[in-house]
Protein backbone atom coordinates (compact mmCIF):
# COMPACT_ATOMS: atom_id res chain seq x y z
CA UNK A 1 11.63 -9.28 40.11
CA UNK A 2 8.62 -9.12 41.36
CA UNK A 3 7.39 -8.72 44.67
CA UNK A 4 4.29 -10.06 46.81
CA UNK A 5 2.52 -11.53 49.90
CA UNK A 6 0.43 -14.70 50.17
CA UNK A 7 -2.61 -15.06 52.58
CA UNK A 8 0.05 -16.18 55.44
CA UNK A 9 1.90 -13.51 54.96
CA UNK A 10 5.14 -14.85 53.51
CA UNK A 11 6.68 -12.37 51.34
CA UNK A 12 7.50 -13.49 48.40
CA UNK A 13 10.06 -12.47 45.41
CA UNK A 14 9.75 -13.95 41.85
CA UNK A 15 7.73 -16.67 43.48
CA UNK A 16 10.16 -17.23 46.62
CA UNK A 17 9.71 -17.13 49.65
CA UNK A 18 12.15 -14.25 51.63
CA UNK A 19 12.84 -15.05 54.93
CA UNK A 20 14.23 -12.62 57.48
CA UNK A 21 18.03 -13.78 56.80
CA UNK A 22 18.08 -13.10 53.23
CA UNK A 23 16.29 -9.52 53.39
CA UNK A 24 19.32 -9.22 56.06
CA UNK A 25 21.72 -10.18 53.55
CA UNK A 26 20.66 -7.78 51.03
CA UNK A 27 20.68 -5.30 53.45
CA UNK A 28 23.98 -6.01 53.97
CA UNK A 29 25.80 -7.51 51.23
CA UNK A 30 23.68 -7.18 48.40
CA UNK A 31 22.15 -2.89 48.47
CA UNK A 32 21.68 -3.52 44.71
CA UNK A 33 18.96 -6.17 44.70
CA UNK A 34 17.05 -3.71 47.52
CA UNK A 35 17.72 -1.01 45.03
CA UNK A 36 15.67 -3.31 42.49
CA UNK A 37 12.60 -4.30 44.76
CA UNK A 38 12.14 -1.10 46.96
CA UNK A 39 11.91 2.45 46.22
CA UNK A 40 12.98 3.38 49.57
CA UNK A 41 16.22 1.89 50.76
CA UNK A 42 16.73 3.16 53.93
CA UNK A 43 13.09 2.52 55.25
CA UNK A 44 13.71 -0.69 53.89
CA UNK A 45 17.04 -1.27 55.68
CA UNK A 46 15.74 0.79 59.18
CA UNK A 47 13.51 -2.54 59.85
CA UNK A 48 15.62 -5.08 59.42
CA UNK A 49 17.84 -3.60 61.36
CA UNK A 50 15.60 -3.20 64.15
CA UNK A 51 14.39 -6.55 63.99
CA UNK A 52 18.29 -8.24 64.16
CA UNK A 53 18.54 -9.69 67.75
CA UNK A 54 14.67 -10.34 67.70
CA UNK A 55 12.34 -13.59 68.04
CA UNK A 56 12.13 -15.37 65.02
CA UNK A 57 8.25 -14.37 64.61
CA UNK A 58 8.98 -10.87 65.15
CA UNK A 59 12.31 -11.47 62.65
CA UNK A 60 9.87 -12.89 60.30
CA UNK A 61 7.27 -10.22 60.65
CA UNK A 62 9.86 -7.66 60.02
CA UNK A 63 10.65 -8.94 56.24
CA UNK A 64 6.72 -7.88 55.53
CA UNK A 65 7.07 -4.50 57.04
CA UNK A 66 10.36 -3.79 55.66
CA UNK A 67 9.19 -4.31 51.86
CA UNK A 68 5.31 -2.13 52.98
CA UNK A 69 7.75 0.69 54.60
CA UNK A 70 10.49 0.57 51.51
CA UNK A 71 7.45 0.85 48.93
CA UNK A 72 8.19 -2.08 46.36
CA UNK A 73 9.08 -1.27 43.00
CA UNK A 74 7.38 -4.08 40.74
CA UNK A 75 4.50 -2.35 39.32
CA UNK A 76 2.61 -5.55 40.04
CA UNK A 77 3.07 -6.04 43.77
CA UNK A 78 0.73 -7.10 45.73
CA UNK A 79 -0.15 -7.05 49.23
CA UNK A 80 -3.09 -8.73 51.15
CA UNK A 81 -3.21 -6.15 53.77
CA UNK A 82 -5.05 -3.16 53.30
CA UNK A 83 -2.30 -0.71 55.22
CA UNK A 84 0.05 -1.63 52.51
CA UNK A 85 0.60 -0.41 48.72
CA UNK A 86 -0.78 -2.46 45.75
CA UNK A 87 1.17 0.05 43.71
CA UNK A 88 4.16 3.01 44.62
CA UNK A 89 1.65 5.38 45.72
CA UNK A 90 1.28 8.50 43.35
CA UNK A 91 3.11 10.45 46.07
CA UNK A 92 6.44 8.20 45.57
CA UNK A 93 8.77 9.20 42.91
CA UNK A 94 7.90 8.29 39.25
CA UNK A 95 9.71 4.76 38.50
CA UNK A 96 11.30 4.58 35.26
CA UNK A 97 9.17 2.09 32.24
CA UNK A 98 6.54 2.50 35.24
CA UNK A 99 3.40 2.84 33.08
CA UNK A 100 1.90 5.02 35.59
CA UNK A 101 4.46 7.30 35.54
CA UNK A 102 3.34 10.62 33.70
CA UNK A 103 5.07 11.22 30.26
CA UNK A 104 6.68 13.97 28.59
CA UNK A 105 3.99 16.19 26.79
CA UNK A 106 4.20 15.77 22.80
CA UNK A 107 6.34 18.21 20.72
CA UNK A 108 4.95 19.58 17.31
């Protein structure tokens, strides 16, 4: 799956639009499919829990700052904002097939 944000600043997964309900379910029901898009579950989870008895704007708001603060996993995520990763930043931990991600040095 991979995740992104379009100049209105829907989050999107695989193309889909997330809205603040189904990040909540995941957080929830689903901790797997989190596990998949974010590196960092609990940040992840922290804001949509915060946001639960908010507006709908601020509830909608949330899902964006939920998937900046859990760092997403797709090595291909994009963000428009410029306070949020393009990529796990090289301070995250190393995500596996992540071609980033430094290799073993070469035996002989």
């Amino acid at each position: 799956m991979s995740v992104g944000i379009d100049e209105q600043g829907t989050v999107t997964v695989s193309g889909r639009p997330v809205d603040y309900a189904t990040a909540y379910g995941w957080a929830v029901d689903s901790p797997e499919t989190i596990t998949e898009l974010v590196q960092d579950t609990k940040a992840f989870v922290t804001v949509i829990a915060a946001a639960e008895n908010a507006s709908p704007e601020e509830q909608a708001a949330a899902v964006r700052q939920a998937f900046a603060a859990g760092v997403p996993r797709e090595p291909d995520s994009s963000w428009s904002g410029t306070e949020e990763p393009s990529r796990p930043s090289s301070g995250s931990p190393a995500v596996p097939g992540d071609p980033a991600a430094p290799s073993a040095p070469d035996r002989c």
